[in-house]
C-alpha atoms as a PDB file:
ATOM      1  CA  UNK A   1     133.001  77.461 154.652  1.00  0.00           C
ATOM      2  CA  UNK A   2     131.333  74.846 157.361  1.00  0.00           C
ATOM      3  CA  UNK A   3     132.937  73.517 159.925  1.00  0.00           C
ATOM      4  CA  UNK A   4     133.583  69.619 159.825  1.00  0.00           C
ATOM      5  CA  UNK A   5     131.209  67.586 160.958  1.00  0.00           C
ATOM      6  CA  UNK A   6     131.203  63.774 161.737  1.00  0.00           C
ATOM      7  CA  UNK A   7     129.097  61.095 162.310  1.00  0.00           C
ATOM      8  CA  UNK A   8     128.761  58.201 164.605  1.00  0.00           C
ATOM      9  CA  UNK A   9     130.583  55.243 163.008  1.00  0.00           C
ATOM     10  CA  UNK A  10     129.290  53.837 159.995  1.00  0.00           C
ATOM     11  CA  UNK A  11     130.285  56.616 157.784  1.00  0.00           C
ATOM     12  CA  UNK A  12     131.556  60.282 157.826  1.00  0.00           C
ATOM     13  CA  UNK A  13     129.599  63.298 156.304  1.00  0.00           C
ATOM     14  CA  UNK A  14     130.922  65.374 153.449  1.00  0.00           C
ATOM     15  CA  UNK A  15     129.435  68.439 151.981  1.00  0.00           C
ATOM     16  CA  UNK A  16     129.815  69.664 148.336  1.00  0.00           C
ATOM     17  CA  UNK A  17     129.056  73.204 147.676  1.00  0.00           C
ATOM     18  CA  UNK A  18     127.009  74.144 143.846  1.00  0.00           C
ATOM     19  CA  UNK A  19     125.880  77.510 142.800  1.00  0.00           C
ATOM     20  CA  UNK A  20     121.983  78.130 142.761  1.00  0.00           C
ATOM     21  CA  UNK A  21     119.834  75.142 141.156  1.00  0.00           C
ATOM     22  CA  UNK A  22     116.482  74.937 139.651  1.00  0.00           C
ATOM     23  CA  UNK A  23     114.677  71.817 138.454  1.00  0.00           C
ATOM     24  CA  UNK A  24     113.937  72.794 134.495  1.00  0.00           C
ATOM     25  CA  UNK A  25     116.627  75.911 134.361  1.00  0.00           C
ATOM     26  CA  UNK A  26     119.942  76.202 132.454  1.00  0.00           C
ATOM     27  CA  UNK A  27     122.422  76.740 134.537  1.00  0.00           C
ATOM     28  CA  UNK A  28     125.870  75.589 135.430  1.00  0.00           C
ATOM     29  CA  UNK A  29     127.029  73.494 137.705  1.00  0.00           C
ATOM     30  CA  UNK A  30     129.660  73.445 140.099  1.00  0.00           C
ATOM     31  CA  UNK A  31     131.210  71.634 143.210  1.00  0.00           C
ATOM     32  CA  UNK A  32     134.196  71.250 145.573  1.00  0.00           C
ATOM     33  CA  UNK A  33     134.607  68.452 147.921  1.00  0.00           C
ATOM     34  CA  UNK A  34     134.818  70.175 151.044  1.00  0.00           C
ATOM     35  CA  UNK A  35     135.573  67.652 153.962  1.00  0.00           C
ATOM     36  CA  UNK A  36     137.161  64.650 152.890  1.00  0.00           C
ATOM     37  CA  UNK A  37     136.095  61.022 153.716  1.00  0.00           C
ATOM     38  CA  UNK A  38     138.465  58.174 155.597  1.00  0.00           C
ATOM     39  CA  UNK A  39     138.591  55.221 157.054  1.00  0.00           C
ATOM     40  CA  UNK A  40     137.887  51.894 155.657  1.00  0.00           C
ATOM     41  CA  UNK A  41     134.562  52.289 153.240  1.00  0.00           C
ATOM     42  CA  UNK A  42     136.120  55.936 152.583  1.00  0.00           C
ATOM     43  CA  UNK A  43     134.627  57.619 149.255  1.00  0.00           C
ATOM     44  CA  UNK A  44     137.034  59.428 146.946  1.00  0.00           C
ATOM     45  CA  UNK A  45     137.096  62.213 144.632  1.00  0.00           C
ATOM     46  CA  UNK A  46     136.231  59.718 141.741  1.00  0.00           C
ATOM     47  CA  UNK A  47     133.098  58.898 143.224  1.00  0.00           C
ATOM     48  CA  UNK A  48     132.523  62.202 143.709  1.00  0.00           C
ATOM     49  CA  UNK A  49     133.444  63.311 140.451  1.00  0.00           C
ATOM     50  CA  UNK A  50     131.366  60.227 138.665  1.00  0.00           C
ATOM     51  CA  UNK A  51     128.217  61.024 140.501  1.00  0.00           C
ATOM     52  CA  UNK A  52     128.216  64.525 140.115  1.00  0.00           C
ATOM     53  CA  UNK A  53     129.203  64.378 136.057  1.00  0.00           C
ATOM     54  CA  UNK A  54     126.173  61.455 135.846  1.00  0.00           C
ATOM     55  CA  UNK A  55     123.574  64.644 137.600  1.00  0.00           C
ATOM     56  CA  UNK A  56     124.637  66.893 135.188  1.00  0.00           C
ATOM     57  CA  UNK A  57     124.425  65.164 132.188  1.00  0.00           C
ATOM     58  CA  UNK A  58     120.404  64.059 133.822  1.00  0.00           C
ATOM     59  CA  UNK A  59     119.893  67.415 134.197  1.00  0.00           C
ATOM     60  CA  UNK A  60     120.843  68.382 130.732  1.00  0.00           C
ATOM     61  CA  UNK A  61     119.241  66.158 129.179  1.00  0.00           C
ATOM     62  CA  UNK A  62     115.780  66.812 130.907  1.00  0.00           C
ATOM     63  CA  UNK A  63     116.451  70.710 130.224  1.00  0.00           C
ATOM     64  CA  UNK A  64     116.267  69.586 126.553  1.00  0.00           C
ATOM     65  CA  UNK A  65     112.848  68.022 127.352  1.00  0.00           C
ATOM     66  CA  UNK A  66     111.735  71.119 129.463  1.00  0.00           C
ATOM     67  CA  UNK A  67     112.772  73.203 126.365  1.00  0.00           C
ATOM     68  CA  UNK A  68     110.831  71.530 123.988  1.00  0.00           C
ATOM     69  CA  UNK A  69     107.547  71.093 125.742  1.00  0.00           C
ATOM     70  CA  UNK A  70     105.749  73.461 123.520  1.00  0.00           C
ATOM     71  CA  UNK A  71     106.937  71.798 120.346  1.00  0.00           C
ATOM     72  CA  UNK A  72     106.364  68.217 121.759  1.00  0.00           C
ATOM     73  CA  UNK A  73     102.612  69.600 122.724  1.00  0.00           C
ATOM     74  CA  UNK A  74     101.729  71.057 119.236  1.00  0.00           C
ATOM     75  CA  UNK A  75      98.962  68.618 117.717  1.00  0.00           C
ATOM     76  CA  UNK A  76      99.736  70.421 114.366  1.00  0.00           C
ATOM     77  CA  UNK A  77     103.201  68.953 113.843  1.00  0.00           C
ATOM     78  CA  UNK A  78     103.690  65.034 113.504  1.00  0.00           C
ATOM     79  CA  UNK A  79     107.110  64.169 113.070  1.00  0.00           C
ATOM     80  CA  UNK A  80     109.078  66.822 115.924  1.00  0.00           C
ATOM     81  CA  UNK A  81     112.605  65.361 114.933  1.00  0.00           C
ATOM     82  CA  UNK A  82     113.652  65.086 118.783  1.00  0.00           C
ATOM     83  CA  UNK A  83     115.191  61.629 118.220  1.00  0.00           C
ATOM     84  CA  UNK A  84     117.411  60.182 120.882  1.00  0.00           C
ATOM     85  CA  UNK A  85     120.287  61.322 119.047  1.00  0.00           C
ATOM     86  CA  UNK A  86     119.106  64.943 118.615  1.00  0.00           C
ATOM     87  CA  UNK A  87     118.329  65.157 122.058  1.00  0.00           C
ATOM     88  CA  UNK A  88     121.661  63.389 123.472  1.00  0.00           C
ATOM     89  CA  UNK A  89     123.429  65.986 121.063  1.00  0.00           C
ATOM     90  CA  UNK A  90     121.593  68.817 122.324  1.00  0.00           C
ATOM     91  CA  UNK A  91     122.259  67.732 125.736  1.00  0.00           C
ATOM     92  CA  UNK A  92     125.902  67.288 125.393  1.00  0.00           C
ATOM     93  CA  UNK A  93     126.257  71.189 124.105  1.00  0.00           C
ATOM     94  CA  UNK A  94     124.258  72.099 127.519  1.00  0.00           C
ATOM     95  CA  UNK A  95     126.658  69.340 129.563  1.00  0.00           C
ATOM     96  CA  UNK A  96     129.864  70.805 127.654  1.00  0.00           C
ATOM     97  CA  UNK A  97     128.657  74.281 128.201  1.00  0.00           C
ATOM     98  CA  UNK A  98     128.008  74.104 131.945  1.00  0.00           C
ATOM     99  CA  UNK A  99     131.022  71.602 132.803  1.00  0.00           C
ATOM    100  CA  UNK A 100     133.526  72.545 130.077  1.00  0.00           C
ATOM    101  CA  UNK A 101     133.751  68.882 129.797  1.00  0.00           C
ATOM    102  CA  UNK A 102     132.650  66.426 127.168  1.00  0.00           C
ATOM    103  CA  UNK A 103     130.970  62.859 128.333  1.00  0.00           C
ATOM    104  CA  UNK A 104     132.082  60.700 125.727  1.00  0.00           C
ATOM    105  CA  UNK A 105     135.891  61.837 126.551  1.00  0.00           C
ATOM    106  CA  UNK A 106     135.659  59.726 130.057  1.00  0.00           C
ATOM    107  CA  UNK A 107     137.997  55.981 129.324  1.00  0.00           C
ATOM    108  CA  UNK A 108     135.740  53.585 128.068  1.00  0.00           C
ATOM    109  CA  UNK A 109     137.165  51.181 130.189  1.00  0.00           C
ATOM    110  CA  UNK A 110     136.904  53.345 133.372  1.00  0.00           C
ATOM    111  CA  UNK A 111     133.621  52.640 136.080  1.00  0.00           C
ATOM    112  CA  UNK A 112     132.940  56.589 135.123  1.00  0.00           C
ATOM    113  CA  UNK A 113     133.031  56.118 131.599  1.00  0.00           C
ATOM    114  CA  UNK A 114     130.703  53.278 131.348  1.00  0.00           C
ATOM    115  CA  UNK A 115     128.428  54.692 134.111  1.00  0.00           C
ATOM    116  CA  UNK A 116     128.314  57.679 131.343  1.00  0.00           C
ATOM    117  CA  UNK A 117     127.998  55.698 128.105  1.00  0.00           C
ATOM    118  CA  UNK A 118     125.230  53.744 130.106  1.00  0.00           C
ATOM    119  CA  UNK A 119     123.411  57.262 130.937  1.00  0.00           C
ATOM    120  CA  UNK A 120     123.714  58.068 126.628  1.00  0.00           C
ATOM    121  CA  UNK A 121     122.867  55.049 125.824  1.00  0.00           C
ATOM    122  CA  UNK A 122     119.504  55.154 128.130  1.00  0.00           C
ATOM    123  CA  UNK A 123     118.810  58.844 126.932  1.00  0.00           C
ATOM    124  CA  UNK A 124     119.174  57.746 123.091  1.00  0.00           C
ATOM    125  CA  UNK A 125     116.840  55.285 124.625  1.00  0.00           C
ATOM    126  CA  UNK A 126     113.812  56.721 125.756  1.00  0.00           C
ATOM    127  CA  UNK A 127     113.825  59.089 123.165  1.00  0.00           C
ATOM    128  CA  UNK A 128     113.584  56.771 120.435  1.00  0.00           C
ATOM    129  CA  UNK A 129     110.703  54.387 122.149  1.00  0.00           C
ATOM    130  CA  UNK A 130     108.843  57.185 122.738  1.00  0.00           C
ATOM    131  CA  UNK A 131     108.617  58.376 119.355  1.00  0.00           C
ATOM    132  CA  UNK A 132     104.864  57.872 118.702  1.00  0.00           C
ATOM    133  CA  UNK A 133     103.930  59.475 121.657  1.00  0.00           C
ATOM    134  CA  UNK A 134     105.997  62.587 120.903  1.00  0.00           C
ATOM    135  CA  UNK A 135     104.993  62.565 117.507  1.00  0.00           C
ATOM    136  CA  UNK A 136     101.496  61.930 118.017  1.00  0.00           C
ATOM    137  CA  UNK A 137      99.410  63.891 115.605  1.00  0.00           C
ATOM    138  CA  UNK A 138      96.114  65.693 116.470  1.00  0.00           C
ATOM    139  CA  UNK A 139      96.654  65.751 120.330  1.00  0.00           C
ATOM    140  CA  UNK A 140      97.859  68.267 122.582  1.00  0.00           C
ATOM    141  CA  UNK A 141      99.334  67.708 125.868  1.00  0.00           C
ATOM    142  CA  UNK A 142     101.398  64.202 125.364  1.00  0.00           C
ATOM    143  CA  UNK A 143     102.452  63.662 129.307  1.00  0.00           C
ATOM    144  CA  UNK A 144     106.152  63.393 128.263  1.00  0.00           C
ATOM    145  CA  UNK A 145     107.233  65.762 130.588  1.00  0.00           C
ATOM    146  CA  UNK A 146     110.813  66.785 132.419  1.00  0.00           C
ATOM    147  CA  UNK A 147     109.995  64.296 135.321  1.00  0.00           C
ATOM    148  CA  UNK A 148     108.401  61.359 133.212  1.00  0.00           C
ATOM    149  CA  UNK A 149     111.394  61.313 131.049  1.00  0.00           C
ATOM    150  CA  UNK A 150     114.034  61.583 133.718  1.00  0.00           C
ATOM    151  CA  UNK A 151     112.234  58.452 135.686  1.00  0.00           C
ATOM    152  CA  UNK A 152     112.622  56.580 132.441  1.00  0.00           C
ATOM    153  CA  UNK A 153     116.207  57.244 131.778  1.00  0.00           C
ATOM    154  CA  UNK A 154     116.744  56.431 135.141  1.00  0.00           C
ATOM    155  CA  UNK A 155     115.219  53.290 134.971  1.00  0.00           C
ATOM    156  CA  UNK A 156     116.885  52.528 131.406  1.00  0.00           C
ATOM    157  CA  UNK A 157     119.891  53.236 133.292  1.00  0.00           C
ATOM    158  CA  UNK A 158     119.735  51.027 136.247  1.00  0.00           C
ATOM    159  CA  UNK A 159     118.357  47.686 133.757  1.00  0.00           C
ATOM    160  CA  UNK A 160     121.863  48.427 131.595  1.00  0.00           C
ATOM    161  CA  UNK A 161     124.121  48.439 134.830  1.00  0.00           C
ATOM    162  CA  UNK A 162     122.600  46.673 136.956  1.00  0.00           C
ATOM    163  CA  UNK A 163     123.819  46.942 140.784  1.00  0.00           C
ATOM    164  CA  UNK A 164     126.947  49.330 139.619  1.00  0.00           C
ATOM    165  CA  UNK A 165     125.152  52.515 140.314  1.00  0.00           C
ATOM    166  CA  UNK A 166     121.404  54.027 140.817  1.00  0.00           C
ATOM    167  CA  UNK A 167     120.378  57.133 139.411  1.00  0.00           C
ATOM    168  CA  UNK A 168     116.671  58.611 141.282  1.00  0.00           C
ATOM    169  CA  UNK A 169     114.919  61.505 141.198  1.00  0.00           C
ATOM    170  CA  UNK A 170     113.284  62.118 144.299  1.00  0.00           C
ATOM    171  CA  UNK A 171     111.738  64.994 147.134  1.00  0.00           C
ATOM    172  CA  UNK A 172     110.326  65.858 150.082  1.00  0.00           C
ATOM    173  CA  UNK A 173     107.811  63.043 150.367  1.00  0.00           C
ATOM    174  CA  UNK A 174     104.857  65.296 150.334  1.00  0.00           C
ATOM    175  CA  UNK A 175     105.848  66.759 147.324  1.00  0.00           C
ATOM    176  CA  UNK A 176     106.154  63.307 145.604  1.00  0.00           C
ATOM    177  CA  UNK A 177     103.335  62.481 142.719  1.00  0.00           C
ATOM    178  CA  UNK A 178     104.775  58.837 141.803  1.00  0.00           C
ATOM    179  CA  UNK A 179     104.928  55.992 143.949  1.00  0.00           C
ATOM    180  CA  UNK A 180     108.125  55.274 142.499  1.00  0.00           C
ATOM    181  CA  UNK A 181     109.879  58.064 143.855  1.00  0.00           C
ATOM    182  CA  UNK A 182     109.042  58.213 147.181  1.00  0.00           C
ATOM    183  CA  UNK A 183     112.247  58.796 149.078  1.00  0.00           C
ATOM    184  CA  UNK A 184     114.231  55.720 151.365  1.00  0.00           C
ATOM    185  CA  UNK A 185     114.409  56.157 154.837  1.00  0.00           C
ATOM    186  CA  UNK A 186     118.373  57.701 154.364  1.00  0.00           C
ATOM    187  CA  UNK A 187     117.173  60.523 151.907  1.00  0.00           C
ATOM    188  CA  UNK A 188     114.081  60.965 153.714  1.00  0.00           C
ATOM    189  CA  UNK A 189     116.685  62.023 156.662  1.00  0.00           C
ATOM    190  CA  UNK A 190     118.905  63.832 154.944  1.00  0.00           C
ATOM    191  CA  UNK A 191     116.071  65.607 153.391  1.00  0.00           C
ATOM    192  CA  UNK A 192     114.319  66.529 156.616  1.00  0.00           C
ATOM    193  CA  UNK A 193     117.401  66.831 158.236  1.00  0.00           C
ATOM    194  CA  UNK A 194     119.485  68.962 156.219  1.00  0.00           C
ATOM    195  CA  UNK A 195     117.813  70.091 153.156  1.00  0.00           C
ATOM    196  CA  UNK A 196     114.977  71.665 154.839  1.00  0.00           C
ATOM    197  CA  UNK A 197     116.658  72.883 158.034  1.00  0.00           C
ATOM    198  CA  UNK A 198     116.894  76.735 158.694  1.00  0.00           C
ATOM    199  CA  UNK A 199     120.276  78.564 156.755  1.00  0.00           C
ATOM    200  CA  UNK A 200     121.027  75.074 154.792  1.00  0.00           C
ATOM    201  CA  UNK A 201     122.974  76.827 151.729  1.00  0.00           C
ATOM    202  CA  UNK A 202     121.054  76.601 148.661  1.00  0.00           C
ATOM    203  CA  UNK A 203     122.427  73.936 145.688  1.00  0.00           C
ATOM    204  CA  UNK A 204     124.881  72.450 148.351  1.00  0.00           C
ATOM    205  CA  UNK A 205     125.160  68.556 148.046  1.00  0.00           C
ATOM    206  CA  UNK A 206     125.402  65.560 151.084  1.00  0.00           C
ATOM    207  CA  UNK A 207     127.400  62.815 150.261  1.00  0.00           C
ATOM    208  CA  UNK A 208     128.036  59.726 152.866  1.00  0.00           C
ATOM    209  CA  UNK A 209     129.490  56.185 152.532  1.00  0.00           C
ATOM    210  CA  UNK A 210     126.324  53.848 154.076  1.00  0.00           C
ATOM    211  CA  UNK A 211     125.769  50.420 153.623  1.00  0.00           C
ATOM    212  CA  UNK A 212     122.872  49.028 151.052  1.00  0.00           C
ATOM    213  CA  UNK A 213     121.493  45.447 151.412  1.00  0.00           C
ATOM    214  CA  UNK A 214     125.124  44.373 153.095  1.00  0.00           C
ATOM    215  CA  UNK A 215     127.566  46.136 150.007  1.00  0.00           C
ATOM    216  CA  UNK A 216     129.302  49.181 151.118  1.00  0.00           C
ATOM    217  CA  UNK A 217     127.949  52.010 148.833  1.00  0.00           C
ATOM    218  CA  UNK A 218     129.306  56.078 148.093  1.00  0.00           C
ATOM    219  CA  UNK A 219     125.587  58.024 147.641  1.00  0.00           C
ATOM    220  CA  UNK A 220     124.893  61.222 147.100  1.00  0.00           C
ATOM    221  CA  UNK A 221     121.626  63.993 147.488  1.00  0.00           C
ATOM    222  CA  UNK A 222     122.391  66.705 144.840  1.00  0.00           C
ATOM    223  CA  UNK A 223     119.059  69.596 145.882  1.00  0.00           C
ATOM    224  CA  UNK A 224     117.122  70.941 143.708  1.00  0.00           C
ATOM    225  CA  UNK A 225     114.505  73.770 143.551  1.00  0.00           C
ATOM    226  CA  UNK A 226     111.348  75.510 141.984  1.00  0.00           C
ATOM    227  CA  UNK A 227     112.472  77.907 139.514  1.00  0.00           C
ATOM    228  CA  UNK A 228     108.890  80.107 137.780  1.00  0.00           C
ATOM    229  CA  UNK A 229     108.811  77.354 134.819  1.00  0.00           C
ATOM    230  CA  UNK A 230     107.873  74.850 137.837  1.00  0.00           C
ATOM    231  CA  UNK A 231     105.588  76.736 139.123  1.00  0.00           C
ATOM    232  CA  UNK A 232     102.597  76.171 136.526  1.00  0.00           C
ATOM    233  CA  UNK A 233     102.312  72.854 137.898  1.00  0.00           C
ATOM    234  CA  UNK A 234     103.712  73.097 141.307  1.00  0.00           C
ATOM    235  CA  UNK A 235     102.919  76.322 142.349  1.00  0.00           C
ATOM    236  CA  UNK A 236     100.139  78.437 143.658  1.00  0.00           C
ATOM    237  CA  UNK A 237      97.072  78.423 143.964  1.00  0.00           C
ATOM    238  CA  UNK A 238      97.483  75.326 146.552  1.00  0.00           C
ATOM    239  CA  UNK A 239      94.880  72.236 145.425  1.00  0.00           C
ATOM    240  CA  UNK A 240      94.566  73.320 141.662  1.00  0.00           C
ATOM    241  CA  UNK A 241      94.656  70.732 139.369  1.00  0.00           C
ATOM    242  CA  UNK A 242      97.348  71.481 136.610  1.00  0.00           C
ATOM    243  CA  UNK A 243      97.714  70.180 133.205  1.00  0.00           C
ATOM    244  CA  UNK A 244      98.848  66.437 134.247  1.00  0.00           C
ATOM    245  CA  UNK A 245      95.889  66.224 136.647  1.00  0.00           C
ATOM    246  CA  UNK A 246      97.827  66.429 140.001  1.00  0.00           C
ATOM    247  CA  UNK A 247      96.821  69.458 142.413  1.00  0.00           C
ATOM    248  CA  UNK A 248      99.208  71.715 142.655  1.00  0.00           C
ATOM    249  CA  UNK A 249     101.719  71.902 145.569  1.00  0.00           C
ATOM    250  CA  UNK A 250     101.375  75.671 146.594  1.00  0.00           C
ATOM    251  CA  UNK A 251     105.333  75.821 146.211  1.00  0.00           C
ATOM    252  CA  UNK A 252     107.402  79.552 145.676  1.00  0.00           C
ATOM    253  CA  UNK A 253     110.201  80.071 143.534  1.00  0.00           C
ATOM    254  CA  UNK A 254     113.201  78.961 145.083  1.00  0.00           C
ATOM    255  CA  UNK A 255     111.474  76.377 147.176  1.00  0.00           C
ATOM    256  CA  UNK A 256     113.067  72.794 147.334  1.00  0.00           C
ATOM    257  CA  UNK A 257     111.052  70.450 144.731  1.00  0.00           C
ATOM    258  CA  UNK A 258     113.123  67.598 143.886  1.00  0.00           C
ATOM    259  CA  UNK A 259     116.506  65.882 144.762  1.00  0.00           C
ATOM    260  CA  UNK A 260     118.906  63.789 142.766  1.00  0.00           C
ATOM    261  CA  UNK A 261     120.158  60.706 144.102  1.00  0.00           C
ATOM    262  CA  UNK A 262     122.819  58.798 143.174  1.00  0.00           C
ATOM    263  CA  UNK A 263     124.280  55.569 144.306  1.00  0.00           C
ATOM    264  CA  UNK A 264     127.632  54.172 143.493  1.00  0.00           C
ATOM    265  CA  UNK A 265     128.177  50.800 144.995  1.00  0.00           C
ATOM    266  CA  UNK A 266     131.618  49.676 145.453  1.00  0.00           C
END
């Protein structure tokens, strides 16, 4: 277990520890705070506990994406019957399986429970204004991908709840293909700083209490990595052009390729 470690005033460090992640894979997901936060714009296991839950149910919602590429790329079949509410279904089984936990059991009236409904509500969403692209008939690859349908949940998200809460996927800026997701200038350190450093533990979390544009604000890096379903697009040989027309990265297996990133603003 690491040793606490604090930083000059403005906010304290805290470090949450997860199992192995990949970006597309199946896995579950798991945390403890390990060093807790005080003083006066102290986080507390709620954020915690709301950020984390909102990651998960992003990630199981994209693995339901990542699943069905091959169906969603068929030209034969029109109609593919992944509605937002078959998808938000099928990503509640993967949520409830990894967690134990179901989403829509969080009080309605609670921050959490709205951030949550919110995060449904955006994944129902996508799905459904999608639909012609997804069920396109006669061509092939569609571009609805993992990352382009995370990036539009997340920005579904953020119009519904305004400045409550941010939900971004981001990564190493090299390794970043939209504008959009370039990282700020606080994940860009932590990113540099811890996530790439020598012995950082893989799947272990920063959280911090910073300040954004003058509000006080809990955030939260949750790491991810290149598991061998990544690595047709993001993987070797270096330069390639893969199927969405971006050269490949050159990255391994178990390589860091993308980072959650949540804000709760208080």
């Amino acid at each position: 277990m690491p040793s606490k470690r604090i930083d000059p005033p403005g906010g304290r460090r805290r470090f949450l520890r997860a199992p192995f992640l990949v970006v597309l894979a199946l896995l579950p997901i798991g945390w403890a705070l390990l060093v807790p936060t005080q003083g006066p714009l102290a986080a507390t296991d709620d954020d915690t506990e709301a950020a984390m839950r909102l990651a998960n149910l992003l990630r199981a919602a994209r693995s339901v994406i990542s699943s069905n590429q091959a169906l969603i790329n068929n030209p034969d079949i029109g109609d593919k019957g992944l509605t937002g509410d078959t998808v938000l279904a099928d990503a509640i089984v993967i949520y409830k399986k990894q967690t134990g936990e179901d989403p829509a059991d969080a009080d309605p009236a609670s921050r959490e429970g709205k951030l949550l409904q919110a995060q449904m509500n955006a994944i129902r969403t996508v799905m459904d204004e999608n639909q012609s692209t997804i069920n396109a008939p006669g061509v092939g690859f569609k571009g609805f991908i993992p990352a382009v349908f995370a990036r539009l949940v997340n920005e579904t998200f953020g119009a519904t709840v305004g400045d409550q809460a941010k939900v971004k996927v981001t990564a190493p800026e090299a390794l970043v293909r939209n504008r959009k997701a370039r990282p700020d200038a606080w994940e860009t350190e932590v990113i540099n700083t811890d996530f790439l450093a020598p012995g950082w533990p893989n799947g272990k979390a920063f959280s911090q209490m910073v300040d954004v544009d003058g509000k006080s604000a809990f955030r939260i890096l949750v790491p991810e990595y290149y598991g061998s379903s990544c690595l047709s697009c993001h993987g070797e040989p270096k330069g390639e052009v893969d199927i969405t027309g971006y050269p490949k990265e050159g990255g391994k297996e178990g390589d860091l390729g993308a980072v959650i990133s949540i804000t709760l603003f208080k």
